[in-house]
N, C-alpha and C. Protein backbone atom coordinates (compact mmCIF):
# COMPACT_ATOMS: atom_id res chain seq x y z
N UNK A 1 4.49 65.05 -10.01
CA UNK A 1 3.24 65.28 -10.71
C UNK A 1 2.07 65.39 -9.74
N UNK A 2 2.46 65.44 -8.49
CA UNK A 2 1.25 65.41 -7.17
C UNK A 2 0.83 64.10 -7.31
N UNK A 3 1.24 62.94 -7.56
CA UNK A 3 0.57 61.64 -7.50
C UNK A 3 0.64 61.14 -6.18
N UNK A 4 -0.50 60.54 -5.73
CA UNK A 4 -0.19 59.87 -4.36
C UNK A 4 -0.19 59.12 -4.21
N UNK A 5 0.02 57.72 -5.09
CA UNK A 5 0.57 56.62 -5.16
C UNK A 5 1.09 56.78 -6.92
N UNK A 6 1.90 55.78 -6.88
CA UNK A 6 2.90 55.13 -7.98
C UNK A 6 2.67 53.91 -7.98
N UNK A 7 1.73 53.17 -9.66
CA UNK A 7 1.15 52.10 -9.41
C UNK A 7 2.12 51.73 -10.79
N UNK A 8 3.34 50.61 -10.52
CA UNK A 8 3.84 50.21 -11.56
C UNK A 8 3.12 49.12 -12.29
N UNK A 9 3.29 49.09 -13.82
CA UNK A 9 2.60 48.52 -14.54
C UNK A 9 3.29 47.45 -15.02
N UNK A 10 3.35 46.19 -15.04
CA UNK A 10 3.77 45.61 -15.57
C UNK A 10 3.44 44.56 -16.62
N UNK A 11 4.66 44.19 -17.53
CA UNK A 11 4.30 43.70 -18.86
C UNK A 11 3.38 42.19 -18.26
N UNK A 12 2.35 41.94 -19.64
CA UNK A 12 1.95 40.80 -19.07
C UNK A 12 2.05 39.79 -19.43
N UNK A 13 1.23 38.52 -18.84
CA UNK A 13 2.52 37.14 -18.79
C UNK A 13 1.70 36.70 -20.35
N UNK A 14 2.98 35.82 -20.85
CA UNK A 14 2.73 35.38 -21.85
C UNK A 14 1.48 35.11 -22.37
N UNK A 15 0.55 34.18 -21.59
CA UNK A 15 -1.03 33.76 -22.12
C UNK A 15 -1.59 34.94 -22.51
N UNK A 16 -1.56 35.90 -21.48
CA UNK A 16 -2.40 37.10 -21.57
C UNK A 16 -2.37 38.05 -22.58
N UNK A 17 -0.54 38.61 -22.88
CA UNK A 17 -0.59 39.07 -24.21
C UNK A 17 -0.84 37.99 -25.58
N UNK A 18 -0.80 36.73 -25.49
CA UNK A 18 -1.40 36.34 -26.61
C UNK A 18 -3.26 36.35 -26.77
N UNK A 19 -3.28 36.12 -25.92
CA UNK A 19 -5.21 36.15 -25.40
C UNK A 19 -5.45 37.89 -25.90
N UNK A 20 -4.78 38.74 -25.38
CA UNK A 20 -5.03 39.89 -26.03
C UNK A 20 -4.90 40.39 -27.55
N UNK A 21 -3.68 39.94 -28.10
CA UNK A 21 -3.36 40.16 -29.23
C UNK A 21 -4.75 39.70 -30.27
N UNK A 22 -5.30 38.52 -30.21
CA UNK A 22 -6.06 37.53 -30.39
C UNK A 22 -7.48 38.50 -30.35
N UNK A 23 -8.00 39.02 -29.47
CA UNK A 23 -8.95 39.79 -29.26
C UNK A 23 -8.92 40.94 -29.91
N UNK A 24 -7.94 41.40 -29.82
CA UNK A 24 -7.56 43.23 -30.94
C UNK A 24 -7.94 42.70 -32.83
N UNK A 25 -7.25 41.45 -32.80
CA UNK A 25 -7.43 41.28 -33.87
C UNK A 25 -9.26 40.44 -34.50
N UNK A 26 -9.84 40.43 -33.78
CA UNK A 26 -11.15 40.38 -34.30
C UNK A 26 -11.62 39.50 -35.17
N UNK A 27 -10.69 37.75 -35.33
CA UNK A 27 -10.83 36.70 -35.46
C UNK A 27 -11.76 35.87 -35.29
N UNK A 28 -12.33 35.36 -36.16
CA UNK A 28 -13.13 34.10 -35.93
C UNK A 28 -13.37 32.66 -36.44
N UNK A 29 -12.39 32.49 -37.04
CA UNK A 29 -11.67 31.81 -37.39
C UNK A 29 -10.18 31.04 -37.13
N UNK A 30 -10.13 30.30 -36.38
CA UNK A 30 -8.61 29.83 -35.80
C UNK A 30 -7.32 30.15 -37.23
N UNK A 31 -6.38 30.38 -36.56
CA UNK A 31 -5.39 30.93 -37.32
C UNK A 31 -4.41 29.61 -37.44
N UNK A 32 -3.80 29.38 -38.99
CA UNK A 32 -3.11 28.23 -39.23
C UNK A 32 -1.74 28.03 -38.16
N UNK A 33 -1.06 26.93 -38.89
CA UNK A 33 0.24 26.94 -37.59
C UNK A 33 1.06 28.02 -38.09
N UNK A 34 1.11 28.40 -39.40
CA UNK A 34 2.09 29.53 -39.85
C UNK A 34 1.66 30.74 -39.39
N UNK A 35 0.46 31.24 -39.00
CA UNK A 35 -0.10 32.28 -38.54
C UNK A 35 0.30 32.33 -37.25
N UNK A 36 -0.08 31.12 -36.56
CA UNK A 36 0.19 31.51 -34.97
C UNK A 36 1.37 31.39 -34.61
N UNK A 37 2.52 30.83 -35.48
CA UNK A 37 3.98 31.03 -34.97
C UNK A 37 4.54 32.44 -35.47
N UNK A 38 3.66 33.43 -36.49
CA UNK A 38 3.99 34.32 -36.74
C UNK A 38 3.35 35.65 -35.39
N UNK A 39 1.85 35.47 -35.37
CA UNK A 39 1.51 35.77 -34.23
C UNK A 39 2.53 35.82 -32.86
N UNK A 40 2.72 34.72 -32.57
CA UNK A 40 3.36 34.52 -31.35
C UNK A 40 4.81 35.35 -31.46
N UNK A 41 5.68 35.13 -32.60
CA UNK A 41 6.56 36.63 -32.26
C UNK A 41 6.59 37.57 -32.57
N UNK A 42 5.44 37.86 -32.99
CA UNK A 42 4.69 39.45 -32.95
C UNK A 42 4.62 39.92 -31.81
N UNK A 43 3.82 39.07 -30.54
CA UNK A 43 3.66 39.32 -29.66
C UNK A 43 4.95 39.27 -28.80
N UNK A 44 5.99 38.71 -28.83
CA UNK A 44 7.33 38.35 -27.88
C UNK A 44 8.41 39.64 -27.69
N UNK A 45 7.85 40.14 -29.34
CA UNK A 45 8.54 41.54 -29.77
C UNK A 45 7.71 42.48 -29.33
N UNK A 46 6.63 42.58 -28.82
CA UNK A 46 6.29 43.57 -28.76
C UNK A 46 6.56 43.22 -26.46
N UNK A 47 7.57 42.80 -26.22
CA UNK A 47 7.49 42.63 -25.24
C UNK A 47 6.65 42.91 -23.94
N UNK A 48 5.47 41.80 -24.65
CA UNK A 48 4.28 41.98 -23.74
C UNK A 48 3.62 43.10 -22.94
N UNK A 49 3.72 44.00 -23.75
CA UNK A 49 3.53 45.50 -23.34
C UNK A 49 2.12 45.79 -23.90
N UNK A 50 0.87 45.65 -22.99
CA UNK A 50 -0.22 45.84 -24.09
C UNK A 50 -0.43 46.70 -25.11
N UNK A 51 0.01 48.30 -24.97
CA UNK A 51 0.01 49.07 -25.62
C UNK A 51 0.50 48.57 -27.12
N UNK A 52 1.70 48.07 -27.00
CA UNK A 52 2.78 48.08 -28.28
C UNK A 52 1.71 46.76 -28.77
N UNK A 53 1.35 45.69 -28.13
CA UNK A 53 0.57 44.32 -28.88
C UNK A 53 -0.97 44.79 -29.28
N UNK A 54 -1.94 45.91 -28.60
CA UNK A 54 -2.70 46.59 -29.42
C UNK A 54 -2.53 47.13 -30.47
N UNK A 55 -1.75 48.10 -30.58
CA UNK A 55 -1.26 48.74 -31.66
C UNK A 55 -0.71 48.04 -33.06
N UNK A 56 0.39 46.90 -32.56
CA UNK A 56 0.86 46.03 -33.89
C UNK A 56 -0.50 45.29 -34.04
N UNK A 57 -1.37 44.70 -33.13
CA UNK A 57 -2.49 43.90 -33.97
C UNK A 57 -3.46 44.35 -34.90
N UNK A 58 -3.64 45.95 -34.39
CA UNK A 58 -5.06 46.61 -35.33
C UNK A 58 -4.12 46.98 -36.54
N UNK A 59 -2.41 47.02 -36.69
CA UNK A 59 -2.13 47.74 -37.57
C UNK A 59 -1.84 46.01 -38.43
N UNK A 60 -2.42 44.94 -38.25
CA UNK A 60 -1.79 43.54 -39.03
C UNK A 60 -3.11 43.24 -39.63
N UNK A 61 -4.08 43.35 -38.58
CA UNK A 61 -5.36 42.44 -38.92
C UNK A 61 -5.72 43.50 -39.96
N UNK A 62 -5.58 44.62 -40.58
CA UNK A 62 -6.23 45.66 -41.62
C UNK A 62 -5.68 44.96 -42.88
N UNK A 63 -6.48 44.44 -43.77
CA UNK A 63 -5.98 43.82 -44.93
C UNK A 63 -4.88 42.59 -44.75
N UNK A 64 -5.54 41.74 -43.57
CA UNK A 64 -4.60 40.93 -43.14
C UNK A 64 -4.47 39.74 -44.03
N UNK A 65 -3.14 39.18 -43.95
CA UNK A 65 -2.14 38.44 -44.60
C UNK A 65 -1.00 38.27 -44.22
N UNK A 66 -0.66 36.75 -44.45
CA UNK A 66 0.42 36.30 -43.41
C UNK A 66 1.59 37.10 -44.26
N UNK A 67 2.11 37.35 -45.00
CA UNK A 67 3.00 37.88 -45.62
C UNK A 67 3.36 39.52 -44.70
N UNK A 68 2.22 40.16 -44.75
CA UNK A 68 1.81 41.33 -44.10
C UNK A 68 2.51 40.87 -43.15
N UNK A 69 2.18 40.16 -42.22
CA UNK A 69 2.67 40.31 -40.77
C UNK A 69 3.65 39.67 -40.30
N UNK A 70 4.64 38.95 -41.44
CA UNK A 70 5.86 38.43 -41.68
C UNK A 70 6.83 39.78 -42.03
N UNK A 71 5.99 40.66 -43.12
CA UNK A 71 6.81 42.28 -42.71
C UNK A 71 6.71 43.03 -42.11
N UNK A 72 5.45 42.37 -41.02
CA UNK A 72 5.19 43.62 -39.58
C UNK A 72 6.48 43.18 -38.63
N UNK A 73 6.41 41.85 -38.93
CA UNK A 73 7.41 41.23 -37.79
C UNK A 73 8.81 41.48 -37.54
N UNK A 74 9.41 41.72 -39.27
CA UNK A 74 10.35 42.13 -39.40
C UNK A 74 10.87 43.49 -39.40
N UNK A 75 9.97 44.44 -39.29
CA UNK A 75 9.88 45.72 -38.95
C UNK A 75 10.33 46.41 -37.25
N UNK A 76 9.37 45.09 -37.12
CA UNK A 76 9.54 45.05 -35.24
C UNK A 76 10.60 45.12 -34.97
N UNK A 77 11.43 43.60 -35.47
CA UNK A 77 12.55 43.31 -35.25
C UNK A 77 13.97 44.22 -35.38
N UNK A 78 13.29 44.78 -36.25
CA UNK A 78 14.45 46.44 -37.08
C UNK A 78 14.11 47.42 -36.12
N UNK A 79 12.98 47.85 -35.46
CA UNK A 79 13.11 48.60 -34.72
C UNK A 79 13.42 48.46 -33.34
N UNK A 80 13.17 47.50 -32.74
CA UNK A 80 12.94 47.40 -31.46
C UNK A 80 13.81 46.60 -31.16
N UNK A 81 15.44 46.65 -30.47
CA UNK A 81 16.10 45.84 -30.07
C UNK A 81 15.91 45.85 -28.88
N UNK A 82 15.09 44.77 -28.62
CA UNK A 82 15.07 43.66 -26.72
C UNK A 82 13.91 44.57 -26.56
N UNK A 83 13.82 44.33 -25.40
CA UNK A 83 12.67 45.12 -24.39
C UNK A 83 13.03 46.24 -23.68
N UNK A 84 14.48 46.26 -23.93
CA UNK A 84 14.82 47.59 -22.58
C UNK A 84 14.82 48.84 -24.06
N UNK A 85 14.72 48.61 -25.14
CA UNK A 85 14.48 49.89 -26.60
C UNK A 85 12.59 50.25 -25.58
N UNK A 86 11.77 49.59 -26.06
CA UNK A 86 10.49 49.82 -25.50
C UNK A 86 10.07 50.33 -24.03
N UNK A 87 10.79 49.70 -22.89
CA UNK A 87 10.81 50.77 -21.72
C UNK A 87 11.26 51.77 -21.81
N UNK A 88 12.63 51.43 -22.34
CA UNK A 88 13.38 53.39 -22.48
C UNK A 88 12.44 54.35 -23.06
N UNK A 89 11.61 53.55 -23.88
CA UNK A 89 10.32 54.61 -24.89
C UNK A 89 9.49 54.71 -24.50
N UNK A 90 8.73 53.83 -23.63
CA UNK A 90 8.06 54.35 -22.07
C UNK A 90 7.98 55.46 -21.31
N UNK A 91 9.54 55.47 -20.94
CA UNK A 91 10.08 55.80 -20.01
C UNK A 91 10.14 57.36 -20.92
N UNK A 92 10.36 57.85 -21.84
CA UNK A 92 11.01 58.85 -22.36
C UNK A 92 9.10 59.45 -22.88
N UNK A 93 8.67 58.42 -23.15
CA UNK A 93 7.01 59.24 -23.70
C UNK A 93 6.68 59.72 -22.03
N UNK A 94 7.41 59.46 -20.99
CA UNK A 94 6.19 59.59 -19.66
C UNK A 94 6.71 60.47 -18.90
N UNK A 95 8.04 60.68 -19.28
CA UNK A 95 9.07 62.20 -19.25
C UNK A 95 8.36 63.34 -20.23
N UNK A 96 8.61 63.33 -21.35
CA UNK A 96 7.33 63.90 -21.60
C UNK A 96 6.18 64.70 -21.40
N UNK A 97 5.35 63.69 -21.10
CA UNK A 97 3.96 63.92 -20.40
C UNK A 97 3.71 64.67 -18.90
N UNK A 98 5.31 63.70 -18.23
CA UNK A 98 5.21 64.92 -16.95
C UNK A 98 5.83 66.04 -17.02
N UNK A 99 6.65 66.20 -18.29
CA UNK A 99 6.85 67.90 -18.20
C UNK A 99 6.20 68.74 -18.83
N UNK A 100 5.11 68.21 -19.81
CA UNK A 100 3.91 69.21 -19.96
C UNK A 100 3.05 69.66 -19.07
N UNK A 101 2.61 68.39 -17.90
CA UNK A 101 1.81 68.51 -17.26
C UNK A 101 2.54 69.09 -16.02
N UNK A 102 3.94 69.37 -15.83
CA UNK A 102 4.77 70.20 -14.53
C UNK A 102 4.78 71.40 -15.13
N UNK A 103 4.73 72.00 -16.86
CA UNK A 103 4.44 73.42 -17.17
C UNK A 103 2.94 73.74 -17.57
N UNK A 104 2.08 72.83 -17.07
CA UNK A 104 0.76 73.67 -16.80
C UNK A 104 0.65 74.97 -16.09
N UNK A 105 1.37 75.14 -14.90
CA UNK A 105 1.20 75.79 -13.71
C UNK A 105 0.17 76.04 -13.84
N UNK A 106 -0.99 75.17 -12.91
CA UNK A 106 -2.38 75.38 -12.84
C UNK A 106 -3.14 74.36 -12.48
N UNK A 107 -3.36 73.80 -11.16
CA UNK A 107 -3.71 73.03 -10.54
C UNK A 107 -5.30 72.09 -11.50
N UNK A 108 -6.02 73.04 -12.25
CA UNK A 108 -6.90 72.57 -12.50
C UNK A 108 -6.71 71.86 -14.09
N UNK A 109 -6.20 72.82 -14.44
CA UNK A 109 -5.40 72.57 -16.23
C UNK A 109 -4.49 70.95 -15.83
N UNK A 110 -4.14 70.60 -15.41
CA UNK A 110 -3.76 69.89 -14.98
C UNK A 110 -4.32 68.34 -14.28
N UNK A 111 -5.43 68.68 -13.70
CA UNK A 111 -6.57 67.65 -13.57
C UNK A 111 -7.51 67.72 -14.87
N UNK A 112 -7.77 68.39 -15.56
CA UNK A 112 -7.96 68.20 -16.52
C UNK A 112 -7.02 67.23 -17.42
N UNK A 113 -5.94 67.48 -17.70
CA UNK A 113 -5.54 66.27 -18.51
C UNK A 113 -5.58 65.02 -17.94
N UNK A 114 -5.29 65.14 -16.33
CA UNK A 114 -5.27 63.88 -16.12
C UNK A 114 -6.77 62.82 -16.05
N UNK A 115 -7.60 63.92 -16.35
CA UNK A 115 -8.78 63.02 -16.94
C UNK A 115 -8.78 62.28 -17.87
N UNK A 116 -8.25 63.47 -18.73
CA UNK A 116 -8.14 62.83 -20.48
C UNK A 116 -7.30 61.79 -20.47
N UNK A 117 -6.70 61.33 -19.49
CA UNK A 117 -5.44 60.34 -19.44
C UNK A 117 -6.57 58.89 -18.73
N UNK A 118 -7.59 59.11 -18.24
CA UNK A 118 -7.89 57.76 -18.38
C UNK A 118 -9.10 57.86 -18.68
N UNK A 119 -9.49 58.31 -20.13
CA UNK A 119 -10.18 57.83 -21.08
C UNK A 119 -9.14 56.72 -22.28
N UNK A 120 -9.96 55.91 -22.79
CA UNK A 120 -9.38 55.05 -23.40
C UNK A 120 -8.16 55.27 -24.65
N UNK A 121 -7.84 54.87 -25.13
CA UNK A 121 -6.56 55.03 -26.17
C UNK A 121 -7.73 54.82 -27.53
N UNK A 122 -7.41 55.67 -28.32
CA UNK A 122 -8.23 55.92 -29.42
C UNK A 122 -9.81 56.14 -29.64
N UNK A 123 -10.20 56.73 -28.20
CA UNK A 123 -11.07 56.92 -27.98
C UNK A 123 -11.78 58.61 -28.34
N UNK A 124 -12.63 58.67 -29.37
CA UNK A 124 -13.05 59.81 -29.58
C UNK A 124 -13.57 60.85 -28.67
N UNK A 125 -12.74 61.88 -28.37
CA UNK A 125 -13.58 62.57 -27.46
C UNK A 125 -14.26 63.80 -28.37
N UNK A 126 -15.30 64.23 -27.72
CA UNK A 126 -16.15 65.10 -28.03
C UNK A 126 -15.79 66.09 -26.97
N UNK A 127 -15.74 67.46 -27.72
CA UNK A 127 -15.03 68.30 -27.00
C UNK A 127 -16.24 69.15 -26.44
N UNK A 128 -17.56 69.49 -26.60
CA UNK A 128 -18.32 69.91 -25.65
C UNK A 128 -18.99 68.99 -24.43
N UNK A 129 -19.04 68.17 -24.53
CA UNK A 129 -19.22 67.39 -23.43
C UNK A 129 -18.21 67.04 -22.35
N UNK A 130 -16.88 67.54 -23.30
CA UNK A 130 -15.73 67.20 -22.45
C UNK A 130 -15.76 68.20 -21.29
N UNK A 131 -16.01 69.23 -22.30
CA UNK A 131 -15.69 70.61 -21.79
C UNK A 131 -17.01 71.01 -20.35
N UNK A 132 -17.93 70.28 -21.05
CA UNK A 132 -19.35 70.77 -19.95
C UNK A 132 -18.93 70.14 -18.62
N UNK A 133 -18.44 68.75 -19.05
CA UNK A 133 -17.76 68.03 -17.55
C UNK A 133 -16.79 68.53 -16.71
N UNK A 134 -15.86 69.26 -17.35
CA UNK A 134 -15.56 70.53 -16.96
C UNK A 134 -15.46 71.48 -16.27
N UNK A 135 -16.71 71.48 -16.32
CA UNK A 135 -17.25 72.86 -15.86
C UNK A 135 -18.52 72.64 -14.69
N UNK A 136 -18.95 71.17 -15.00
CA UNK A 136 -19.30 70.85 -13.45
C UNK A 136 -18.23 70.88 -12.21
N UNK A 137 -17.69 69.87 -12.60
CA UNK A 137 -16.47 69.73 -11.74
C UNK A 137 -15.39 70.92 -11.37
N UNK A 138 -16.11 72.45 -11.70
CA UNK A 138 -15.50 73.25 -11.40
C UNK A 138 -13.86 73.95 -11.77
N UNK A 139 -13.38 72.97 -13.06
CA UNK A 139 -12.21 72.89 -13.34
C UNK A 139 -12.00 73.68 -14.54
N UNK A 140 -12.95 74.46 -15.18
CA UNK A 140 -12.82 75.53 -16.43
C UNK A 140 -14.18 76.49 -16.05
N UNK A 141 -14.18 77.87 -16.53
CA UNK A 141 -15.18 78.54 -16.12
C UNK A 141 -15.86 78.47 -17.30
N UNK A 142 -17.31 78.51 -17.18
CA UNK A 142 -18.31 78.40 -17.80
C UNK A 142 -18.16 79.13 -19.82
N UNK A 143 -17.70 80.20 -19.61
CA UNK A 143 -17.60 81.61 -20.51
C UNK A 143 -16.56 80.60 -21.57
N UNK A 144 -16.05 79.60 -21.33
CA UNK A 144 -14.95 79.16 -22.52
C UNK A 144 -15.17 78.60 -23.78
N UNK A 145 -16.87 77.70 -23.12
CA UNK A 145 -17.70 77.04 -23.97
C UNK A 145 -18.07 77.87 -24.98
C-alpha cells in the first residue's frame, strides 16, 4: 500500500476497554452489580478491540436496559466465537481496503482516501470542504468542484 511503517495495533488491556466502554456509553449514574457484570462481558466479547466495544456500547446505551444488553450479549456470543472470529474480520475488512486502494491506480486518488481514513469513525464529512482540501493539497483539480 506504499506504507512506510507498519504500526500494529493492539487490543487493549482490560481497565482501558472497560474505562472506554463506560465513556461511549454516556453514563452518569453508576451502574448496578447486574449491569456491570453484564457490561464487563460485553466488553471480554468484544475482545478488547476498541472498534467492536464502541460500536456494541452506542448500539446498548440507545433505549438502554439491562435486558437489552443481556440480548446484546448473547448475540455477541452467537456471533463471535473467541477473538481469533474478530481478527480474522480485521484482517479480511483490511484485505479489503488494500485492494481498493491497490486498484486506485493513482497515486493521488489514493492519498486521498488515506485521508479519509484518519478522520474519525462516524464522523460526518462534508464533501465540499473535503473536496476544497483537496485541491489545496494539489490532489484533485480544481474543475471537479
Amino acid at each position: 500500500m506504499g506504507c512506510k511503517e507498519i504500526i500494529k495495533v493492539e487490543p487493549l488491556y482490560e481497565d482501558e476497554a472497560w474505562e472506554l466502554f463506560n465513556r461511549t456509553l454516556h453514563r452518569y449514574n453508576a451502574l448496578s452489580q447486574k449491569e456491570e457484570e453484564t457490561a464487563n462481558d460485553i466488553v471480554k466479547e468484544c475482545a478488547e478491540l476498541p472498534l467492536a466495544i464502541v460500536k456494541t456500547a452506542r448500539s446498548t446505551s440507545v433505549g438502554y436496559d439491562i435486558t437489552e444488553w443481556r440480548n446484546a450479549l448473547n448475540e455477541l456470543r452467537e456471533h463471535v466465537k473467541g477473538q481469533e472470529h474478530i481478527i480474522d474480520m480485521e484482517n479480511d475488512v483490511f484485505k479489503m481496503l488494500e485492494f481498493n486502494y491497490n486498484h486506485l491506480n493513482d497515486e493521488k486518488l489514493q492519498e486521498c482516501l488515506l485521508y479519509c481514513a484518519l478522520l474519525f469513525e462516524d464522523f460526518a464529512i462534508r464533501k465540499v470542504p473535503l473536496i476544497k482540501y483537496w485541491i489545496a493539497k494539489r490532489l484533485v483539480e480544481d474543475f471537479l468542484v
